[in-house]
Protein backbone atom coordinates (compact mmCIF):
# COMPACT_ATOMS: atom_id res chain seq x y z
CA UNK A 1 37.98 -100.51 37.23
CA UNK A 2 41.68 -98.83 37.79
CA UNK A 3 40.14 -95.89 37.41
CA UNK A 4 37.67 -96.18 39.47
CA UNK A 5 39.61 -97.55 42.07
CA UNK A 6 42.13 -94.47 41.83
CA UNK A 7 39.03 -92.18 42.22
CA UNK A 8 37.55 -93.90 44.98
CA UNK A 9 41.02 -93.64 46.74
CA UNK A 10 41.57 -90.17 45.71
CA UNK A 11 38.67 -89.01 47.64
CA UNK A 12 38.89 -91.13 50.69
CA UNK A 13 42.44 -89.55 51.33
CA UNK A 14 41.51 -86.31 50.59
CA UNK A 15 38.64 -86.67 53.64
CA UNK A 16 41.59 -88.48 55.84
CA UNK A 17 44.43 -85.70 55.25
CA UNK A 18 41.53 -82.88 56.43
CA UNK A 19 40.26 -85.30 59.35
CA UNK A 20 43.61 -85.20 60.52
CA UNK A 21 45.11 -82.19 59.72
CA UNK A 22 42.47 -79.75 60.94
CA UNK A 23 40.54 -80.27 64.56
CA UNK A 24 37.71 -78.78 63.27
CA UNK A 25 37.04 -81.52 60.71
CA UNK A 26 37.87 -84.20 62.97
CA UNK A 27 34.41 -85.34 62.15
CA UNK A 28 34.35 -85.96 59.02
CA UNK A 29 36.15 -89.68 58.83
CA UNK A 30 33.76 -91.02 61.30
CA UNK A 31 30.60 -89.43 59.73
CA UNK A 32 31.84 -90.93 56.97
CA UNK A 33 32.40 -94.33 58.27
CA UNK A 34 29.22 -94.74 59.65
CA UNK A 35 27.70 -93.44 56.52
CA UNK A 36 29.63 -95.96 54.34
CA UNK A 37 29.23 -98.65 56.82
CA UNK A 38 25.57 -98.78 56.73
CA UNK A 39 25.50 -98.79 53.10
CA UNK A 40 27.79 -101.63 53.05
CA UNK A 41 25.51 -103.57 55.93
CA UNK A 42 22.42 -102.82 53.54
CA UNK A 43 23.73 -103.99 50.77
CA UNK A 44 24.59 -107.27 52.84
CA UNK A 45 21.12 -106.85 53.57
CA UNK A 46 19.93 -107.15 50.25
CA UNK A 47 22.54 -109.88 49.32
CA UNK A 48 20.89 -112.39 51.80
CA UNK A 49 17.28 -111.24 50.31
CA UNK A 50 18.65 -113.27 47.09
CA UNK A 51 19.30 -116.00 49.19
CA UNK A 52 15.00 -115.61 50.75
CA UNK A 53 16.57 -114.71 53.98
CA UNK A 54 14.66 -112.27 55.31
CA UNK A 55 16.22 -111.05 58.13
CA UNK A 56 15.02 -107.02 59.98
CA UNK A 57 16.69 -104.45 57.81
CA UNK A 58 16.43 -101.97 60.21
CA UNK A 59 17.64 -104.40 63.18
CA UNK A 60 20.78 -105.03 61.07
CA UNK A 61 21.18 -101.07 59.96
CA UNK A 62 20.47 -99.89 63.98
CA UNK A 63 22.99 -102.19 65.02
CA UNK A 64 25.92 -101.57 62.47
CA UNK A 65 25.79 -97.73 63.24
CA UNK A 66 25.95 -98.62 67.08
CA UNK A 67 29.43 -100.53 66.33
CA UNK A 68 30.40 -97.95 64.31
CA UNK A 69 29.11 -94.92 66.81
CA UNK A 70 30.90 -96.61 69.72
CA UNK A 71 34.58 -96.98 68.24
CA UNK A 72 34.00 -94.05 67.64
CA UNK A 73 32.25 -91.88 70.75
CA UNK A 74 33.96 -94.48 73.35
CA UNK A 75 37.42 -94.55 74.45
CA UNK A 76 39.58 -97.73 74.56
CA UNK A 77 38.99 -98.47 78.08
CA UNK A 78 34.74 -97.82 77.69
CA UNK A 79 34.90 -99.91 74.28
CA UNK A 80 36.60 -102.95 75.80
CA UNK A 81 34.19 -102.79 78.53
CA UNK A 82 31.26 -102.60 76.35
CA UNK A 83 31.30 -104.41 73.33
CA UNK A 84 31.12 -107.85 74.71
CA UNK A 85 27.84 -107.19 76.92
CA UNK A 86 26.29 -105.01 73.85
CA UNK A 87 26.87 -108.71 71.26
CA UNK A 88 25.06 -110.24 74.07
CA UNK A 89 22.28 -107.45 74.03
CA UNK A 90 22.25 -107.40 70.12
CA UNK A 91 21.80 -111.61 70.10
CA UNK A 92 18.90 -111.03 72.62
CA UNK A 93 17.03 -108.17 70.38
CA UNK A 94 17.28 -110.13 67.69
CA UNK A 95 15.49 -113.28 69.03
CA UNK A 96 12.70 -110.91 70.68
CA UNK A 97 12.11 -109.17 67.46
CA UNK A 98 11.87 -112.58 65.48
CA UNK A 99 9.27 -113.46 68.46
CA UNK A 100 7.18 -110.35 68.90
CA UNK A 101 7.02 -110.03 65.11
CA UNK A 102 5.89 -113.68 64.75
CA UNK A 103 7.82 -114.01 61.97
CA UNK A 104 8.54 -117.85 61.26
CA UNK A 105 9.81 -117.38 57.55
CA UNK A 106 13.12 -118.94 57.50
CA UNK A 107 14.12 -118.36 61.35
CA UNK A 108 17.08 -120.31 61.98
CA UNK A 109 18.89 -118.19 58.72
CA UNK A 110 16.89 -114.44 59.67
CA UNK A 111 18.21 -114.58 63.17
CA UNK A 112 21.99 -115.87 62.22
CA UNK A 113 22.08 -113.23 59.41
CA UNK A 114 20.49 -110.60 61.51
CA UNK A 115 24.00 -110.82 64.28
CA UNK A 116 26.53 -111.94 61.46
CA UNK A 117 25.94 -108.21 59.34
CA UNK A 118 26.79 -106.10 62.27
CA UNK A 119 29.32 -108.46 63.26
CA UNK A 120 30.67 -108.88 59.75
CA UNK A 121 30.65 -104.56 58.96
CA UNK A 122 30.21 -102.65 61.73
CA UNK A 123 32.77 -103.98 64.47
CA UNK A 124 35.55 -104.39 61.85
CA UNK A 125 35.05 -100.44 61.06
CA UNK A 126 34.38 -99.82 64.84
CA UNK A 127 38.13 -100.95 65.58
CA UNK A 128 39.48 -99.28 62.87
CA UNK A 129 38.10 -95.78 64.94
CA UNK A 130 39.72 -97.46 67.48
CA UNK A 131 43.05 -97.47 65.86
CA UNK A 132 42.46 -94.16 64.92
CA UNK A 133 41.98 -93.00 68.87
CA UNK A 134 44.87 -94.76 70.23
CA UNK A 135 47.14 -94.25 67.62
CA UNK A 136 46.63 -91.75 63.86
CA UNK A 137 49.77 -92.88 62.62
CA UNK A 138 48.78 -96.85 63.35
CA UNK A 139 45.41 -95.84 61.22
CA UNK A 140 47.23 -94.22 58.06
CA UNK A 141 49.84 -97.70 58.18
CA UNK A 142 46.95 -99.81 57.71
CA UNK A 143 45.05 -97.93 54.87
CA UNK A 144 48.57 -97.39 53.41
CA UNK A 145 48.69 -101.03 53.76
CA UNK A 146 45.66 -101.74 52.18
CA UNK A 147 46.03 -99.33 49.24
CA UNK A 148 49.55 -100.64 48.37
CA UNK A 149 47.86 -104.07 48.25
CA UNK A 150 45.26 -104.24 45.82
CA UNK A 151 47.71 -102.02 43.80
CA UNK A 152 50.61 -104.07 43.86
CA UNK A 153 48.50 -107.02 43.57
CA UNK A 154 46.36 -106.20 40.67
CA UNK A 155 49.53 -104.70 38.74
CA UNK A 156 51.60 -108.30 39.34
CA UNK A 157 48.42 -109.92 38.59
CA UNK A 158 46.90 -108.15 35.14
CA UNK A 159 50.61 -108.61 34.02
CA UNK A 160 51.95 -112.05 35.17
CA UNK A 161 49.16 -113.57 36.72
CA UNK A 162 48.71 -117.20 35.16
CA UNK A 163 47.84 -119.50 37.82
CA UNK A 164 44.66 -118.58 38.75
CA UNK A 165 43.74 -118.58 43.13
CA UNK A 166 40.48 -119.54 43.03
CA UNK A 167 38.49 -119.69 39.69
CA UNK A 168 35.20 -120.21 41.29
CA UNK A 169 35.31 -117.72 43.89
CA UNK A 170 37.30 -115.11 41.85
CA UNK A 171 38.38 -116.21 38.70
CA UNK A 172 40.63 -112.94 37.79
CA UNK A 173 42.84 -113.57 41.07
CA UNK A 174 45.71 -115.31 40.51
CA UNK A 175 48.58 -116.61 42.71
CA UNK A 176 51.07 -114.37 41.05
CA UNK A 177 49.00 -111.02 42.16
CA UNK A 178 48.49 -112.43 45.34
CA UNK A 179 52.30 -112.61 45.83
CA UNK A 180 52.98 -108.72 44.53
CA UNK A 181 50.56 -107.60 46.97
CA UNK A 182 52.01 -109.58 49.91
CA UNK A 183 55.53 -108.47 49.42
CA UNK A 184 53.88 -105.00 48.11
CA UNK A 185 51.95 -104.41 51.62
CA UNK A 186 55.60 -105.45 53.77
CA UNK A 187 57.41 -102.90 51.91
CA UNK A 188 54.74 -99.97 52.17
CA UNK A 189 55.64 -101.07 55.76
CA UNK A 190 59.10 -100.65 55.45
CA UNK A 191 58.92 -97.19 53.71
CA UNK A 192 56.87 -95.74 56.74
CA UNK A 193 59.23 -96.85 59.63
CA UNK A 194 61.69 -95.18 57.58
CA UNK A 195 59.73 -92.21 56.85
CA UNK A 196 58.51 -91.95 60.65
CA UNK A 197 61.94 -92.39 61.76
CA UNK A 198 63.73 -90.17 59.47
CA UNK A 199 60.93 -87.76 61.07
CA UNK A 200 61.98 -88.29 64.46
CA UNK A 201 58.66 -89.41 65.50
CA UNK A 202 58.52 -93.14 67.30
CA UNK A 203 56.35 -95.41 66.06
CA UNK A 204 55.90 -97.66 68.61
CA UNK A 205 56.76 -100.67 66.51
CA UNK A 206 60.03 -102.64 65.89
CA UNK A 207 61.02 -103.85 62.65
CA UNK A 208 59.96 -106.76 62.85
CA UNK A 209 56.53 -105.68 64.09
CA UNK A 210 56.15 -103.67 61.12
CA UNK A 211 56.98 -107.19 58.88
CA UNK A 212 54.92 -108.73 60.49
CA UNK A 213 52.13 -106.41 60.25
CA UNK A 214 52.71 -106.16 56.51
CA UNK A 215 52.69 -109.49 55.96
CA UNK A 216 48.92 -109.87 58.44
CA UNK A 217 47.65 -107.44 55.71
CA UNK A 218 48.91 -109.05 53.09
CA UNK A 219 47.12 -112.27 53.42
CA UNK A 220 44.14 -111.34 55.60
CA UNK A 221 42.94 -108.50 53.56
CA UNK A 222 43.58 -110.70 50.47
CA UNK A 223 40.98 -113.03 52.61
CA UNK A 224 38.53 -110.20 52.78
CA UNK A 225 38.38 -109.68 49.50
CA UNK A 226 38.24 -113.75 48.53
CA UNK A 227 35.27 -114.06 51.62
CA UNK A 228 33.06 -110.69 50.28
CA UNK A 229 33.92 -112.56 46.42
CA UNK A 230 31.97 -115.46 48.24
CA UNK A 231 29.35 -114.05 49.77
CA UNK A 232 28.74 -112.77 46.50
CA UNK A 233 28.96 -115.69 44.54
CA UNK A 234 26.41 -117.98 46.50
CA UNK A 235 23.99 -114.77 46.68
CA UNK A 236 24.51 -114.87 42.60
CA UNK A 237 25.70 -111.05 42.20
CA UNK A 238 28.15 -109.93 40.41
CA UNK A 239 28.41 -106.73 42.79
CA UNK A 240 27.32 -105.99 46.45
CA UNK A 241 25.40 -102.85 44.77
CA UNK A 242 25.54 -99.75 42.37
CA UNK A 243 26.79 -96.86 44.58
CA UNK A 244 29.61 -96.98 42.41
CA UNK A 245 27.65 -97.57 38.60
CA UNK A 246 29.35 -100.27 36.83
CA UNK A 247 32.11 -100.70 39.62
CA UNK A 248 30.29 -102.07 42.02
CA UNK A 249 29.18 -101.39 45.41
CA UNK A 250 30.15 -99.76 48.81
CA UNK A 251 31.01 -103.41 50.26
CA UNK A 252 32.96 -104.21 46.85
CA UNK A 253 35.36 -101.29 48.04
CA UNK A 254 35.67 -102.13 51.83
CA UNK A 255 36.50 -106.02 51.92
CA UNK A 256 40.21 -105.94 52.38
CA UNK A 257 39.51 -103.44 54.87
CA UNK A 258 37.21 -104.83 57.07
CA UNK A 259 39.66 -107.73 57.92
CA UNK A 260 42.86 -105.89 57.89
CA UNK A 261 41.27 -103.46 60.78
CA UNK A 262 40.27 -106.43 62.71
CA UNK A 263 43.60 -107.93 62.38
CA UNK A 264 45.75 -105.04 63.33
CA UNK A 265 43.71 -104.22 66.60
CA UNK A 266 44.34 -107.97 67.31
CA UNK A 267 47.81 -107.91 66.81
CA UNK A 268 47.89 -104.22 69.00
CA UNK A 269 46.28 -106.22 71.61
CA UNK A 270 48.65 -109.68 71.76
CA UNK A 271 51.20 -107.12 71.23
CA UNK A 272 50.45 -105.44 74.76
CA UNK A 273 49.88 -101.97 72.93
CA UNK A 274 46.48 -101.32 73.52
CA UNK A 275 46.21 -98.50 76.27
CA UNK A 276 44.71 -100.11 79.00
CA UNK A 277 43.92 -103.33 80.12
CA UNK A 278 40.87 -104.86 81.39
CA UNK A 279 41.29 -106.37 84.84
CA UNK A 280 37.59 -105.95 86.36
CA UNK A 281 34.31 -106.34 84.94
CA UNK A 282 31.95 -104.09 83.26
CA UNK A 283 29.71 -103.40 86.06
């Protein structure tokens, strides 16, 4: 699974460092966002089938790359502006394609599941191109975060972990690894002011923004891990999928970050460091 992990990481910074280094692959992170991100939703998808919910596959897929098209095509200021009105839209399609379809097999789960997929992948990944528009250096912090988390955390936990988090949910979690990660996500925090400052190049965040933001990570993307481990459980599945063999599936290696985006473009906008702000309505 370490292996694995190291492989999977391997390759997703190898596709960040070109994506940012060079203009002309600029591309390539979102392409494969949205590629990765409607893997993950279909794999939800398939989840909920174990459940008998049978919700439009192709509703749910449609939807997920729209998130995921718009953080990335729109600006801040068109994305603000938009994404409200288009949940409203998506809650609407949803109904009418339940209706038209005449499909009265377990309605009041289909149409629930059929918003929370989208919802649950594809606007989480959607502000995380966000972050990458307003700020690269903000992006690179929080997948610096995340990576330093499930490291530090699963090398406290395989080696001191004895009381266990949440044995039902995810019995090889323990409190000890959830502890090494937390501190382990503020200190990868730590080490970037530095490194940005020693650089010259302003961050935009105070020290004790950057604590704070460690220590977001550090227990929301521990939650996104525990709340995918869930989903799991009650779907009874070991693994979202098999994209990855024996290791699992594309969701498997995206929980921590779907919260830990989420989180950070909340905090950026609490913190007043968004780039604009929304006074007037969308139309």
């Amino acid at each position: 699974m370490a292996k694995s992990r190291t492989r999977i990481a391997l390759i997703l910074a190898l596709i960040i460092m070109l994506s940012l280094r060079f203009a002309a692959l600029a591309w390539v992170l979102p392409l494969f966002v949205l590629i990765t991100g409607v893997a993950a939703a279909r794999e939800m998808h398939m989840m909920a089938l174990q459940k008998n919910v049978r919700s439009s596959l192709a509703v749910t897929l449609s939807a997920t790359a729209i998130f995921i098209l718009a953080g990335w095509a729109m600006g801040p200021h068109d994305f603000i502006r938009w994404i409200l009105p288009f949940i409203v839209v998506l809650l609407l399609a949803v109904f009418c394609v339940k209706v038209f379809l005449a499909r009265l097999d377990n309605a009041l789960l289909a149409i629930p599941m059929n918003v929370f997929i989208p919802l649950y992948v594809g606007l989480p990944l959607a502000l995380g191109l966000q972050v990458l528009q307003i700020d690269r250096m903000y992006f690179l912090l929080v997948l610096m975060s995340i990576w330093m988390l499930d490291s530090a955390a699963f090398f406290v936990g395989s080696r001191f972990g004895r009381h266990k988090m949440s044995p039902e949910i995810s019995p090889k979690k323990s409190w000890e690894g959830a502890a090494g990660g937390f501190a382990g996500c503020i200190l990868i925090g730590i080490i970037f002011k530095i490194g940005m400052d020693a650089l010259g190049a302003d961050l935009g965040l105070t020290w004790g923004e950057i604590i704070f933001v460690g220590a977001l990570i550090g227990v929301l993307g521990q939650a996104g891990d525990l709340a995918e481990s869930l989903i799991k459980r009650d779907a009874g599945v070991k693994d979202s999928g098999v994209a990855f063999g024996g290791h699992g599936g594309v969701l498997d290696r995206m929980d921590s970050v779907l919260f830990s985006f989420a989180a950070f473009y909340v905090f950026l906008a609490f913190a007043e460091k968004l780039p604009v702000i929304i006074t007037s309505t969308p139309f």
